[in-house]
Protein backbone atom coordinates (compact mmCIF):
# COMPACT_ATOMS: atom_id res chain seq x y z
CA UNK A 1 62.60 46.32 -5.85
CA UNK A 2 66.44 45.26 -4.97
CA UNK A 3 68.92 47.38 -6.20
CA UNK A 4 71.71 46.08 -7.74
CA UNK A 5 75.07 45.99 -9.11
CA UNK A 6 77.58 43.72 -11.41
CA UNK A 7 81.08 43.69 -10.55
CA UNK A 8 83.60 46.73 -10.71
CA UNK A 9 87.03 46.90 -10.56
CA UNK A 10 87.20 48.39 -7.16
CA UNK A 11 85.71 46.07 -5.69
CA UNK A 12 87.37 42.70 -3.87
CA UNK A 13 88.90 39.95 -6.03
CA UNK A 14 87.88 37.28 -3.60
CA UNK A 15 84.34 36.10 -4.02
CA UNK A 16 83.52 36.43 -0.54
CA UNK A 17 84.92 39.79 0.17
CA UNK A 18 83.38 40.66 -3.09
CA UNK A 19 79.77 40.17 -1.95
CA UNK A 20 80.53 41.51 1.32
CA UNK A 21 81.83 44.44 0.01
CA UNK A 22 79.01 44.76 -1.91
CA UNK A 23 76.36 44.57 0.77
CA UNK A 24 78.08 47.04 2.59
CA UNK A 25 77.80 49.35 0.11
CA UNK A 26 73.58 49.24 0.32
CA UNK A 27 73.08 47.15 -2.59
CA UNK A 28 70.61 44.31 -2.34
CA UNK A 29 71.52 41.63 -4.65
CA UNK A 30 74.57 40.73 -7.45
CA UNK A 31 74.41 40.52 -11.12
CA UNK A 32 77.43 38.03 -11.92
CA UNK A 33 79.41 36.93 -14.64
CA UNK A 34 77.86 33.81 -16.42
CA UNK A 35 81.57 32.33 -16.74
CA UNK A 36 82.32 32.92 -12.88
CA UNK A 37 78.88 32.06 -12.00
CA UNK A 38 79.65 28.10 -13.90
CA UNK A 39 83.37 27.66 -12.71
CA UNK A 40 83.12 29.18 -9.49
CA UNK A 41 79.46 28.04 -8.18
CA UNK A 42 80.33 26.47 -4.78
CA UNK A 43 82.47 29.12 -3.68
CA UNK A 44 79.78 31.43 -4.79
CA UNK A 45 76.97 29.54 -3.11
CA UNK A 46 79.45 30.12 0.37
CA UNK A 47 80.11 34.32 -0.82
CA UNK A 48 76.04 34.11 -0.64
CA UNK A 49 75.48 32.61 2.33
CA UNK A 50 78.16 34.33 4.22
CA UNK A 51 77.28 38.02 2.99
CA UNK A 52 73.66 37.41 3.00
CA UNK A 53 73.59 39.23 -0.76
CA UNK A 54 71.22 37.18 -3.28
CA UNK A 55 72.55 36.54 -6.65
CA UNK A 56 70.10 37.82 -9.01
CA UNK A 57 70.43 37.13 -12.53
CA UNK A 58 74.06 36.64 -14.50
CA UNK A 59 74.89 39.00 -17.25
CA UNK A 60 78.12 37.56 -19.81
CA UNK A 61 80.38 35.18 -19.33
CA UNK A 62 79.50 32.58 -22.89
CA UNK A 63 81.65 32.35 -25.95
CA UNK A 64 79.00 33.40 -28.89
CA UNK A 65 75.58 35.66 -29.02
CA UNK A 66 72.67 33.90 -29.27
CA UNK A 67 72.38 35.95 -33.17
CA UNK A 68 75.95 35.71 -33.61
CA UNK A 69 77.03 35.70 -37.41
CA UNK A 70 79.45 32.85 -36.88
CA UNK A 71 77.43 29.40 -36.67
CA UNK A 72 79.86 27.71 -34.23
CA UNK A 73 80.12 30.96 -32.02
CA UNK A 74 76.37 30.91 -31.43
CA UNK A 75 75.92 27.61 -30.59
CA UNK A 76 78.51 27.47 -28.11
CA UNK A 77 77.05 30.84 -26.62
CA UNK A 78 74.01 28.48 -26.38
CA UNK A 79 75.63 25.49 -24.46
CA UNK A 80 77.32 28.07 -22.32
CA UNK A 81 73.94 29.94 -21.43
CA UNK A 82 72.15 25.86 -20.87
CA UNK A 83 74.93 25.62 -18.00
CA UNK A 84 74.94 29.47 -16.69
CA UNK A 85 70.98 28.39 -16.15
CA UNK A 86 71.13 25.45 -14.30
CA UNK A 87 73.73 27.08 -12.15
CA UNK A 88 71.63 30.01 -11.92
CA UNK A 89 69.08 27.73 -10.48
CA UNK A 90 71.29 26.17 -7.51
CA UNK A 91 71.88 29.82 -5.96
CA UNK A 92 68.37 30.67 -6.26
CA UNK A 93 68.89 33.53 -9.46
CA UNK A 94 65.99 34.51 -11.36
CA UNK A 95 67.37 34.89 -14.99
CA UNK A 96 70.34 35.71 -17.82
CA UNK A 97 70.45 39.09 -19.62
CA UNK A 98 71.06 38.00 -23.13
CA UNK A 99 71.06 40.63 -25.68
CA UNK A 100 70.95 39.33 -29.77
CA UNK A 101 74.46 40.73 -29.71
CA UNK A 102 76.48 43.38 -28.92
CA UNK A 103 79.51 45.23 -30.78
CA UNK A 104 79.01 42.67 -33.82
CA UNK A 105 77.79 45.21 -36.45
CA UNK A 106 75.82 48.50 -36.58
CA UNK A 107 74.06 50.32 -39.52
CA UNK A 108 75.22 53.73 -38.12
CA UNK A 109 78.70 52.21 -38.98
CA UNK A 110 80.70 51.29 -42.77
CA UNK A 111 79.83 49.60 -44.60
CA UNK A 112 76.23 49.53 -43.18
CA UNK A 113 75.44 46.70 -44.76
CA UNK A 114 75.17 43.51 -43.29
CA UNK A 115 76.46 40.32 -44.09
CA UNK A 116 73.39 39.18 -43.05
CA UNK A 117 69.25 39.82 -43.72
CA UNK A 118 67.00 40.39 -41.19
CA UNK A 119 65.39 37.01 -42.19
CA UNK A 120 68.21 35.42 -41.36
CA UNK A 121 69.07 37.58 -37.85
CA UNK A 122 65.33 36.77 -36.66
CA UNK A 123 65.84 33.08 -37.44
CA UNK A 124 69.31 32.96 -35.46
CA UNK A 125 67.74 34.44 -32.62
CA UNK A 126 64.80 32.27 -32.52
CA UNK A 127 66.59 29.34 -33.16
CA UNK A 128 68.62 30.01 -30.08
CA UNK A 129 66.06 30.99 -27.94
CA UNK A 130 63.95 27.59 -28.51
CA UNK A 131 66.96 26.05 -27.25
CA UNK A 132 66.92 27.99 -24.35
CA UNK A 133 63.31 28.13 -23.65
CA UNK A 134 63.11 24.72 -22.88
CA UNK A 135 66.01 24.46 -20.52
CA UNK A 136 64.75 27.61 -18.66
CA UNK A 137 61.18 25.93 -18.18
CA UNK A 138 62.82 22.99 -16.74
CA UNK A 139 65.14 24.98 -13.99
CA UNK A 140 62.26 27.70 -13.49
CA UNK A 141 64.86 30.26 -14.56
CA UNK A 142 63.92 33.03 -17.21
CA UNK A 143 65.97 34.54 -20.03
CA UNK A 144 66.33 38.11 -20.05
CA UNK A 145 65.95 39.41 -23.59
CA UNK A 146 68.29 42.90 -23.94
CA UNK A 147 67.69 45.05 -26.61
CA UNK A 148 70.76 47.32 -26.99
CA UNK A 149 70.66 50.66 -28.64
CA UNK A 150 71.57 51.12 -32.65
CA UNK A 151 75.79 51.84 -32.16
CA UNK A 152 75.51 48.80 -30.14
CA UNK A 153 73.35 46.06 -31.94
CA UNK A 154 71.67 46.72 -35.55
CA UNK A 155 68.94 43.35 -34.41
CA UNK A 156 67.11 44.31 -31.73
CA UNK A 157 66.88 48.17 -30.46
CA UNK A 158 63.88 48.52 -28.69
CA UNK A 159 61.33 47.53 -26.46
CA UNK A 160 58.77 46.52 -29.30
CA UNK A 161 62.16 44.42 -31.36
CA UNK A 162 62.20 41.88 -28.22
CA UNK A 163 58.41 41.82 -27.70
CA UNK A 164 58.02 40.68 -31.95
CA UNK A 165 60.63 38.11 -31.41
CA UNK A 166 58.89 36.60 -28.15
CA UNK A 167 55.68 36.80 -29.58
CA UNK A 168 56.72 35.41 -32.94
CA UNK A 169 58.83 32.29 -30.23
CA UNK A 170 55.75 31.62 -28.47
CA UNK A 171 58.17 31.43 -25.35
CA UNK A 172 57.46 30.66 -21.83
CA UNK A 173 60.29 31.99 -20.25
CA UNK A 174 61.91 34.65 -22.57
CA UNK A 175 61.47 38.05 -20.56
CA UNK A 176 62.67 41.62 -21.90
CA UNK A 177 65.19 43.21 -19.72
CA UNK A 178 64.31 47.06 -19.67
CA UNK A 179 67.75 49.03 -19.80
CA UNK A 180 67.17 52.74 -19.36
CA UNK A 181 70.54 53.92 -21.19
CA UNK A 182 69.90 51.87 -24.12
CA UNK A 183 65.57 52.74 -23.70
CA UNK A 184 67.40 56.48 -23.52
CA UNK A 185 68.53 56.46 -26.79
CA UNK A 186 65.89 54.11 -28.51
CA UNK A 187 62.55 54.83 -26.93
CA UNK A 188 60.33 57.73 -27.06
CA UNK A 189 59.28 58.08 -23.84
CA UNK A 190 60.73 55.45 -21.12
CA UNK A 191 57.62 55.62 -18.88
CA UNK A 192 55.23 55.43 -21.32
CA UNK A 193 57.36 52.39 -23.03
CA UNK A 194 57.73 51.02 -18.93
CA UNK A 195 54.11 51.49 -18.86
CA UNK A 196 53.24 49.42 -22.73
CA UNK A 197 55.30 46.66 -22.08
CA UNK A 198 54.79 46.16 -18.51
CA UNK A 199 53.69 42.53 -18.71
CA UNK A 200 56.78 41.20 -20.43
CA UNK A 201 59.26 43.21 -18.95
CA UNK A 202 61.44 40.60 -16.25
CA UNK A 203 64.38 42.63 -15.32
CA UNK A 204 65.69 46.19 -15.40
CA UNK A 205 69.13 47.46 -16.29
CA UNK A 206 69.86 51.20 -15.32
CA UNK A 207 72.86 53.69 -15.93
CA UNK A 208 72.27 57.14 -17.14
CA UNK A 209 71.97 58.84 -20.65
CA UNK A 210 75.77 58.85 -21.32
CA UNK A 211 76.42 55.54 -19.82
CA UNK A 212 77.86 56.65 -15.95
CA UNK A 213 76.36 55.93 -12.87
CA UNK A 214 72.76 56.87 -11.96
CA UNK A 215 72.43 60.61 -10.24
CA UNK A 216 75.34 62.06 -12.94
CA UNK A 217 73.46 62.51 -15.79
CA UNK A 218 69.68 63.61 -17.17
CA UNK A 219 67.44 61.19 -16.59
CA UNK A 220 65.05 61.62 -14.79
CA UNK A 221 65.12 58.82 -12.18
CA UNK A 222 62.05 59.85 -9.35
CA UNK A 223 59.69 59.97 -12.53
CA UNK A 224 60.98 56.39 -14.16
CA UNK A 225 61.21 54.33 -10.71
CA UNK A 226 57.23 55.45 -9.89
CA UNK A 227 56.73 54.27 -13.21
CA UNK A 228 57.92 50.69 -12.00
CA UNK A 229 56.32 50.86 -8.76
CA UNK A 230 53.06 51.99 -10.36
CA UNK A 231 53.44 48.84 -12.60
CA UNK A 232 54.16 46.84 -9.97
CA UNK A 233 57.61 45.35 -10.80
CA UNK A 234 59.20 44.64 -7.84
CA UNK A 235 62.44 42.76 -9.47
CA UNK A 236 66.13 43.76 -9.40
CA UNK A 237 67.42 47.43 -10.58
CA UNK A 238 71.06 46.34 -11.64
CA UNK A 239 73.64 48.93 -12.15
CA UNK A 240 75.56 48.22 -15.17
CA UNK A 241 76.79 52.27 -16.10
CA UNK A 242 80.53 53.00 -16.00
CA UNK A 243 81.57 55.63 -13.13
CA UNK A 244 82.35 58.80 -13.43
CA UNK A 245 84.54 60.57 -11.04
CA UNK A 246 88.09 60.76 -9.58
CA UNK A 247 87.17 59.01 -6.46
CA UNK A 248 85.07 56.13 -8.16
CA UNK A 249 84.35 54.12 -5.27
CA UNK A 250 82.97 57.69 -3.58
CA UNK A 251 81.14 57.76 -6.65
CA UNK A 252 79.43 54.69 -6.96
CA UNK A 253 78.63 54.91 -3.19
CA UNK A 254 76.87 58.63 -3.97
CA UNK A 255 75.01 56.83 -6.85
CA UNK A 256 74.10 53.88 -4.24
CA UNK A 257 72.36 56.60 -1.75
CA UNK A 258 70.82 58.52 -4.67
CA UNK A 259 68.75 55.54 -6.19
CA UNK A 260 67.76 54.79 -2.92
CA UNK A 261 65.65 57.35 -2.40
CA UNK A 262 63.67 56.76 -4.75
CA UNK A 263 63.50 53.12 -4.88
């Protein structure tokens, strides 16, 4: 397993310094932004090759959701996410986290209704995805289906919500990415739901019960990363938790040395 990390705001604006930086800190490889990924690629192919630190997958960076209620938002998210994969491709990534959407609408919020059925979500999200499929299969890149937790998303929430919508697709290159602070909220168990879905699950996602870096919070990390070595996933652990402390930089680094140990 590589661990991870997307970009924070202590880290260096310049590309290069940036993935320098972030090598130096112990990390292994870089979740980027899909926008900086597209407009920046060359100078990020030389921030790779100078630092040595593999991009790994993009998160971001498109102008719709791929279940977005707005017809002309989710189609350009889907044009966007065609040309974050192809450039994913020509620095050697593996995949882009898309979630159905994020922030858009929630049940556990008025008016708790949505403008939309569930019909209708499912068939926005699959409609996108067959789009996406294809262009995956022909750059050998995978998408990284996110389910986000219930204040976040009201489409897909768990584990067993992305595995119905690529088994209903029929995909070849859909994937579910396995975050533990969303799987902390939504799933029973997150080794036993690790353990259940362990043959779809492409990429893991990890910040702590309350969203801050790993090591700050409850979960129990020594238990959940045997879990993905006894399952044998060997992909990128990415970082994406806010930090927590007055030093954050100190912080993050603390975090850094506390996954490693078990990973």
């Amino acid at each position: 397993m590589l661990l991870g990390t997307q970009d924070k705001d202590f880290f260096p604006q310049d590309l290069v310094k940036k993935f320098k930086f972030v090598k130096s800190m112990g990390f292994e490889c870089f979740e980027i932004d899909g926008k900086v990924l597209v407009d920046q690629l060359d100078t990020v192919k030389e921030a790779i090759a100078q630092s040595g630190l593999p991009v790994s997958s993009a998160c971001g960076g498109y102008r719709g959701w791929i279940g977005d209620f707005i017809e002309e938002r989710r189609l350009n998210g889907v044009e966007d996410l065609k040309n974050i994969i192809r450039a994913l491709k020509e620095v050697g990534g593996t995949g882009v986290v898309v979630p159905a959407a994020w922030g858009m609408f929630t049940f556990r919020l008025p008016p708790m209704v949505s403008p939309r059925s569930h019909e209708g979500d499912v068939k926005a999200i699959l409609d996108s995805l067959r789009e996406l499929d294809s262009v995956a299969e022909e750059n050998g890149i995978y998408i990284y289906l996110e389910p986000l937790n219930r204040y976040q998303d009201h489409m897909l929430n768990t584990l067993q919500d992305a595995m119905d919508i690529i088994e209903s697709g029929n995909f070849k290159k859909v994937k579910i990415t396995a975050d533990f602070y969303h799987m902390a909220i939504e799933e029973d168990d997150i080794s036993k739901s690790l353990m259940k879905y362990q043959d779809e699950i492409g990429h893991i996602h990890i910040a702590e019960n309350h969203r801050y870096q790993p090591g700050s919070g409850s979960i129990d990390w020594e238990r959940h990363v045997r879990t993905l070595v006894d399952i044998g996933y060997d992909g990128a652990v990415v970082n994406e938790g806010r930090i927590r402390g007055e030093n954050p930089l100190e912080a993050y680094q603390k975090s850094v040395d506390f996954m490693k140990q078990f990973l």
